[in-house]
N, C-alpha and C. Protein backbone atom coordinates (compact mmCIF):
# COMPACT_ATOMS: atom_id res chain seq x y z
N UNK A 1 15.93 110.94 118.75
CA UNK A 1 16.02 109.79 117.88
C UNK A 1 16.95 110.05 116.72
N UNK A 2 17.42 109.08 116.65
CA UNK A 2 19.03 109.20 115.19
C UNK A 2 18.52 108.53 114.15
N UNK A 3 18.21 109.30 112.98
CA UNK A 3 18.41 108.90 111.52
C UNK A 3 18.77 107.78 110.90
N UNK A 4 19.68 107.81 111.71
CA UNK A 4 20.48 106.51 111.26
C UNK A 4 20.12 104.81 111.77
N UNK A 5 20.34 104.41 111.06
CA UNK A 5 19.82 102.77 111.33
C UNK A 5 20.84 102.09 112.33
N UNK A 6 20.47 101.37 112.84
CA UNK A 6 21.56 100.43 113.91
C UNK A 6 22.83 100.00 113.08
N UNK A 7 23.15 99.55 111.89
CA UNK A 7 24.05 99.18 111.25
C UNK A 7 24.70 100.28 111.25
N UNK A 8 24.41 101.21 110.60
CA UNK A 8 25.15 102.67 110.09
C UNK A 8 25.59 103.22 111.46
N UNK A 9 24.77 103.20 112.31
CA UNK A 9 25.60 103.94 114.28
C UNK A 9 26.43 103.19 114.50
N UNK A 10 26.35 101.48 114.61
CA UNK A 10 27.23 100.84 114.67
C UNK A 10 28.39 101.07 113.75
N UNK A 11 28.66 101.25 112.68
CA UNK A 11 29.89 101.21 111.86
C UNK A 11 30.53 102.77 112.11
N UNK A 12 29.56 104.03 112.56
CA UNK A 12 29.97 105.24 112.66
C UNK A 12 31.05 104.83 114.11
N UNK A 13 30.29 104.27 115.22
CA UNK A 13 31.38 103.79 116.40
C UNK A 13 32.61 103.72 115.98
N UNK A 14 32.56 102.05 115.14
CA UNK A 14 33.95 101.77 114.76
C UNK A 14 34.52 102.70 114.42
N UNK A 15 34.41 103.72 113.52
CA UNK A 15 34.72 104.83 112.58
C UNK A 15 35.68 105.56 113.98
N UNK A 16 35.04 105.82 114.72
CA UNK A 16 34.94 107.00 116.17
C UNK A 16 36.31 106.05 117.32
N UNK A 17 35.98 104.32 117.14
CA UNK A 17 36.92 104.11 118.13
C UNK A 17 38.08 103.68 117.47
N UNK A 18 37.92 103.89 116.12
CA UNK A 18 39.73 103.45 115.13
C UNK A 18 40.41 104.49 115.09
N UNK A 19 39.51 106.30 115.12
CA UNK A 19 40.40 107.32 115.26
C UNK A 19 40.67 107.53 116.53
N UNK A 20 40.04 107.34 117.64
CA UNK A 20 40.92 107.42 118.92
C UNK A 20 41.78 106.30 119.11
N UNK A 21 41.82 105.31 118.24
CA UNK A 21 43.18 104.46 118.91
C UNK A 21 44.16 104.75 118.09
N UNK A 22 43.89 105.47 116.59
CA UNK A 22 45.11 106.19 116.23
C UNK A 22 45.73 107.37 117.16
N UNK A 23 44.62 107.94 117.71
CA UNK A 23 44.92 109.23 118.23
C UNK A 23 45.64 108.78 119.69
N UNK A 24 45.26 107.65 120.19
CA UNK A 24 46.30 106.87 121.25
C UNK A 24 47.21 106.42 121.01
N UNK A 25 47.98 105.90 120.22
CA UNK A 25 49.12 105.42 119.45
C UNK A 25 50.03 106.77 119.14
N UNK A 26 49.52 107.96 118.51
CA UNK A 26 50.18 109.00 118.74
C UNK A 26 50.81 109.63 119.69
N UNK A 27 49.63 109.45 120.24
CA UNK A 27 49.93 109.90 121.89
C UNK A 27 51.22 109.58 122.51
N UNK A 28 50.79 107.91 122.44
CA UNK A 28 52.15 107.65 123.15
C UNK A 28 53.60 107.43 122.72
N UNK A 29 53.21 107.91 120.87
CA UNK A 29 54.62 107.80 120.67
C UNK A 29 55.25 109.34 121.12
N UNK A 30 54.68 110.15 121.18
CA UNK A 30 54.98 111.28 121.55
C UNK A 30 55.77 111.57 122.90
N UNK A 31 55.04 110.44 123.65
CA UNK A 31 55.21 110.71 124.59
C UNK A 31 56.73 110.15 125.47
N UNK A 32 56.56 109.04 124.07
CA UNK A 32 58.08 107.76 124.47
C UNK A 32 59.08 109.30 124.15
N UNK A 33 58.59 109.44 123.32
CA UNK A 33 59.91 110.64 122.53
C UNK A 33 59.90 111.37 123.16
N UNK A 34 59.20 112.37 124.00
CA UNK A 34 59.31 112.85 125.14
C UNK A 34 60.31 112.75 126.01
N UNK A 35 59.92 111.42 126.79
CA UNK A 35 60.40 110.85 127.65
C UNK A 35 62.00 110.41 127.65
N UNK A 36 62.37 110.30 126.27
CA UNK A 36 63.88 110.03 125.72
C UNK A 36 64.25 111.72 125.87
N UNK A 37 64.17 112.47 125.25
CA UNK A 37 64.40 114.11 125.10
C UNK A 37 64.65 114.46 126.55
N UNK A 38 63.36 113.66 127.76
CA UNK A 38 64.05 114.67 129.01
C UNK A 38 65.07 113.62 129.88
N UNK A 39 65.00 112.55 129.41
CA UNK A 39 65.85 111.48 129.84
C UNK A 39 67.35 111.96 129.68
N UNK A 40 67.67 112.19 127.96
CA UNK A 40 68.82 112.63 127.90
C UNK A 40 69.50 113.72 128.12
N UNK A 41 68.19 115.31 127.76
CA UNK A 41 68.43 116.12 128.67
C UNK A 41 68.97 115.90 130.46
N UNK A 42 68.64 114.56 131.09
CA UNK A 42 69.15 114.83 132.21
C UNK A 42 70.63 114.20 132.72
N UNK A 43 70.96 113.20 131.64
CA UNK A 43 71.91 112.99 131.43
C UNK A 43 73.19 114.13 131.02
N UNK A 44 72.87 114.55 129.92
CA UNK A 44 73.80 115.90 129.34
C UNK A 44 74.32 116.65 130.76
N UNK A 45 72.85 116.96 131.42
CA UNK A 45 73.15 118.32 132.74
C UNK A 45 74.05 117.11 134.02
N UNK A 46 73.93 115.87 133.85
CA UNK A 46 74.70 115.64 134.38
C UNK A 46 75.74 115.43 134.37
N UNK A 47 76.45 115.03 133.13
CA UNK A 47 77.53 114.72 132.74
C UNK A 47 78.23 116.42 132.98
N UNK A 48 77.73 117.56 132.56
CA UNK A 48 77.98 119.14 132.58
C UNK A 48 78.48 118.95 134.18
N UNK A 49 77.81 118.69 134.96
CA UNK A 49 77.92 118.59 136.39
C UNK A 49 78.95 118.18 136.89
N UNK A 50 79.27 117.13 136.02
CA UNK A 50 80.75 116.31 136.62
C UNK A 50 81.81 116.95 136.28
N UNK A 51 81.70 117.17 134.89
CA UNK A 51 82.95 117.89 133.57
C UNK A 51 83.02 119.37 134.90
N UNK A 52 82.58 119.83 135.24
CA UNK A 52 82.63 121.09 135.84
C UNK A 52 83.33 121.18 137.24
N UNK A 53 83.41 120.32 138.11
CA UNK A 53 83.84 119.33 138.98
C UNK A 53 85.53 118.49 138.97
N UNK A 54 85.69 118.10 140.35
CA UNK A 54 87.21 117.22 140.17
C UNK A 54 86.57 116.57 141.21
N UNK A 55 87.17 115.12 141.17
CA UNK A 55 87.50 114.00 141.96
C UNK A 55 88.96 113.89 142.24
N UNK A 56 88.87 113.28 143.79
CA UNK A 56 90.50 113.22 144.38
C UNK A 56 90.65 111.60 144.57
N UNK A 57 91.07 110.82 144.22
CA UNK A 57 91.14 109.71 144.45
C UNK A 57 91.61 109.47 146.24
N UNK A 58 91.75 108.42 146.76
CA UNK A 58 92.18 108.86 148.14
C UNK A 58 93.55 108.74 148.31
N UNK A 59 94.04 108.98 149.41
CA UNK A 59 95.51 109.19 149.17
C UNK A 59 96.06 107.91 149.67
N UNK A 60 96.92 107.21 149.11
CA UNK A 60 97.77 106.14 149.53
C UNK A 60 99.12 106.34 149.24
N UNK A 61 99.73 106.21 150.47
CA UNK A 61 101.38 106.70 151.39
C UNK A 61 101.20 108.31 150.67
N UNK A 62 100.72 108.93 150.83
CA UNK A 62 100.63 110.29 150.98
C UNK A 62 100.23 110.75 149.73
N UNK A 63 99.71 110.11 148.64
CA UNK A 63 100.26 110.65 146.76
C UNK A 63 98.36 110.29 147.01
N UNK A 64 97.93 111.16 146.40
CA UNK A 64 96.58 111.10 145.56
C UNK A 64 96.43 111.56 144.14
N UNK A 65 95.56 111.40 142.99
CA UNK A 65 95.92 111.65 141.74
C UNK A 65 94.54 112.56 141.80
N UNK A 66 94.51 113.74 140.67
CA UNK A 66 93.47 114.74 140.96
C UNK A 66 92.34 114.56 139.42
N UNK A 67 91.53 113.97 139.32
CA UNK A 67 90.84 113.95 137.91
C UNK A 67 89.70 114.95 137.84
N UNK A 68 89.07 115.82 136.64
CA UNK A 68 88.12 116.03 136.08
C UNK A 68 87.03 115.28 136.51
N UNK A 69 85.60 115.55 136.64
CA UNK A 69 84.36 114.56 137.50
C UNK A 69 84.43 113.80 136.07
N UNK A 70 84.22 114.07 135.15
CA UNK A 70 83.80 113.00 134.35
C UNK A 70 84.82 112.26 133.57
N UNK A 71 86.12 112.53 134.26
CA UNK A 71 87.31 111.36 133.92
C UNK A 71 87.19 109.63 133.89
N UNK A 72 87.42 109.03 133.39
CA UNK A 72 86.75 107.54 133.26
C UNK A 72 87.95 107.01 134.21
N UNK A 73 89.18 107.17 134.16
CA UNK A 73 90.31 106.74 134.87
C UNK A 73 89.85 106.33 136.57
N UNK A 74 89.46 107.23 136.57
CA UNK A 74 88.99 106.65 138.45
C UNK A 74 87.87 107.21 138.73
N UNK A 75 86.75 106.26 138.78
CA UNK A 75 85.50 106.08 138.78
C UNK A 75 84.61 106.84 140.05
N UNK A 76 85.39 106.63 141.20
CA UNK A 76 85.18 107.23 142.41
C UNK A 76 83.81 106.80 142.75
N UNK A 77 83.71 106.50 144.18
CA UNK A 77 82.31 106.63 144.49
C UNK A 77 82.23 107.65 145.56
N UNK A 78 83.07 108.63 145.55
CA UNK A 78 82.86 109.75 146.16
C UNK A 78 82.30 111.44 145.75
N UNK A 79 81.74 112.00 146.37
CA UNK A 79 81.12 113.34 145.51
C UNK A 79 82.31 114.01 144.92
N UNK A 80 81.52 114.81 144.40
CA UNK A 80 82.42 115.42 143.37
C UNK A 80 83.11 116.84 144.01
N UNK A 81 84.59 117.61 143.67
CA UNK A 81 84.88 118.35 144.84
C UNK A 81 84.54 119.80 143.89
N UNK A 82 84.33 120.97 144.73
CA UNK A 82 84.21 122.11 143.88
C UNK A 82 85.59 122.54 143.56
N UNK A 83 86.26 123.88 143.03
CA UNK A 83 87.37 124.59 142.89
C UNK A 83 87.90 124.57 144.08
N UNK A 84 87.75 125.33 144.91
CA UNK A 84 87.95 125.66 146.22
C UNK A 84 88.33 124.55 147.10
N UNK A 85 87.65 123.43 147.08
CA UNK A 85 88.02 122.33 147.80
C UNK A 85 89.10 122.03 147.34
N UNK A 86 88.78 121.55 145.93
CA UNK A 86 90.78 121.28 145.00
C UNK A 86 91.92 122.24 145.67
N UNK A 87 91.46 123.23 145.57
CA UNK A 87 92.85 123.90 146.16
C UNK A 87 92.99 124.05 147.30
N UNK A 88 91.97 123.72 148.39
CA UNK A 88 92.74 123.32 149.55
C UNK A 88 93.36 122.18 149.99
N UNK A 89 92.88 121.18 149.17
CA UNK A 89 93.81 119.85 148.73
C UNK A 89 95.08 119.97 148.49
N UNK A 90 94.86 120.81 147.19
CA UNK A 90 96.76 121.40 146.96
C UNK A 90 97.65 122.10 147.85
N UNK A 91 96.50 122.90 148.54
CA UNK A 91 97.43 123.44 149.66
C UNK A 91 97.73 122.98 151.01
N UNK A 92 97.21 121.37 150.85
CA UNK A 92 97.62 120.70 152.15
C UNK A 92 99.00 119.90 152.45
N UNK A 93 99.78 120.70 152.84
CA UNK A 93 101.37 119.78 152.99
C UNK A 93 101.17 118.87 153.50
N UNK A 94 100.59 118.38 153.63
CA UNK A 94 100.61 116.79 154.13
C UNK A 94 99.85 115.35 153.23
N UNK A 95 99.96 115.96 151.93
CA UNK A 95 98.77 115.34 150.76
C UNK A 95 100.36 115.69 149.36
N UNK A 96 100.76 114.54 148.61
CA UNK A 96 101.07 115.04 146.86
C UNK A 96 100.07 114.70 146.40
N UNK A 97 99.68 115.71 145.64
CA UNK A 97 98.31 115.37 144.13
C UNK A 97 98.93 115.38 143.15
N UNK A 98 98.86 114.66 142.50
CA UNK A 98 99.61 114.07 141.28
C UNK A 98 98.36 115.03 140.53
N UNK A 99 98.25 115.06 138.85
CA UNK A 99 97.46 114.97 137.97
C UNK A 99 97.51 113.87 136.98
N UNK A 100 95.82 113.98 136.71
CA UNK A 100 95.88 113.02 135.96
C UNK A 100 96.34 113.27 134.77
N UNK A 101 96.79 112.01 134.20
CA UNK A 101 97.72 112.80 132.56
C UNK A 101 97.02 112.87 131.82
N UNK A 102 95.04 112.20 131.88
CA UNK A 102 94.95 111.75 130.76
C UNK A 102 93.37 112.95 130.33
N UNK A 103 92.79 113.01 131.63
CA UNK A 103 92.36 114.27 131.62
C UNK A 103 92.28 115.72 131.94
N UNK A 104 93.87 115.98 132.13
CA UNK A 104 94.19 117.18 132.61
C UNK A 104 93.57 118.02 133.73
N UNK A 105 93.49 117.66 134.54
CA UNK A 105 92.71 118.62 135.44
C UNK A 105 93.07 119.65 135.88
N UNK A 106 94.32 120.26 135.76
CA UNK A 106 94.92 121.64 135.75
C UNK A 106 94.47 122.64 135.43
N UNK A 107 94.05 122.59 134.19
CA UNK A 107 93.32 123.31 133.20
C UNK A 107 92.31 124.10 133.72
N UNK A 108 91.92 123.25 134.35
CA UNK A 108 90.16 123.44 135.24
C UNK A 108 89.90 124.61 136.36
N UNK A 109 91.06 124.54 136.84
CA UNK A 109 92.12 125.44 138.25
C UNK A 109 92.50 126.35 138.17
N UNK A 110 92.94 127.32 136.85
CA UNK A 110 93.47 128.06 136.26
C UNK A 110 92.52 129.39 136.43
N UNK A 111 92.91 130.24 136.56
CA UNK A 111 92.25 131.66 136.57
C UNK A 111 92.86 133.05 136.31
């Protein structure tokens, strides 16, 4: 049996369910913020992904242009190529790869 009178348990409740809906409101702001932090974390590692990467545009009458993955110039909806692929691109006589002027992809190739 509780001490307390029906009024007073009753108002202790309220007391009990206003700090868990603060303590829910926390929660989920935490959790929005969270959710932004690994959101953009997965953005960053992807954008890293592309920047690390070249795209070949395709070749038309023999000339293809060679961009950086995360070059805005040509959007590509094709995967992204590693090192190695690039330079067997370059080393295909039957392909010119231009570069792009605007994100250098040369640079990238270099060793």
């Amino acid at each position: 049996m509780s001490d307390l009178s029906p009024e007073e348990r009753l108002a202790k409740q309220r007391t009990v369910r206003e700090w868990l809906a603060w303590q829910l409101r926390t929660t989920d702001a935490t959790i929005r913020t969270l959710e932004a932090e690994v959101e953009q974390a997965r953005r960053q590692a992807q954008r890293a992904h592309a920047e690390a990467r070249w795209k070949l545009e395709p070749a038309r009458d023999r000339r293809s242009v060679l961009h950086r993955g995360g070059c805005g110039i040509w959007k590509g909806e094709h995967g992204y190529l590693e090192r190695r692929e690039v330079l067997e691109a370059l080393a295909d006589e039957t392909l010119v790869v231009e570069m792009c002027g605007v994100c250098r992809p040369e640079t990238g190739l270099r060793e």
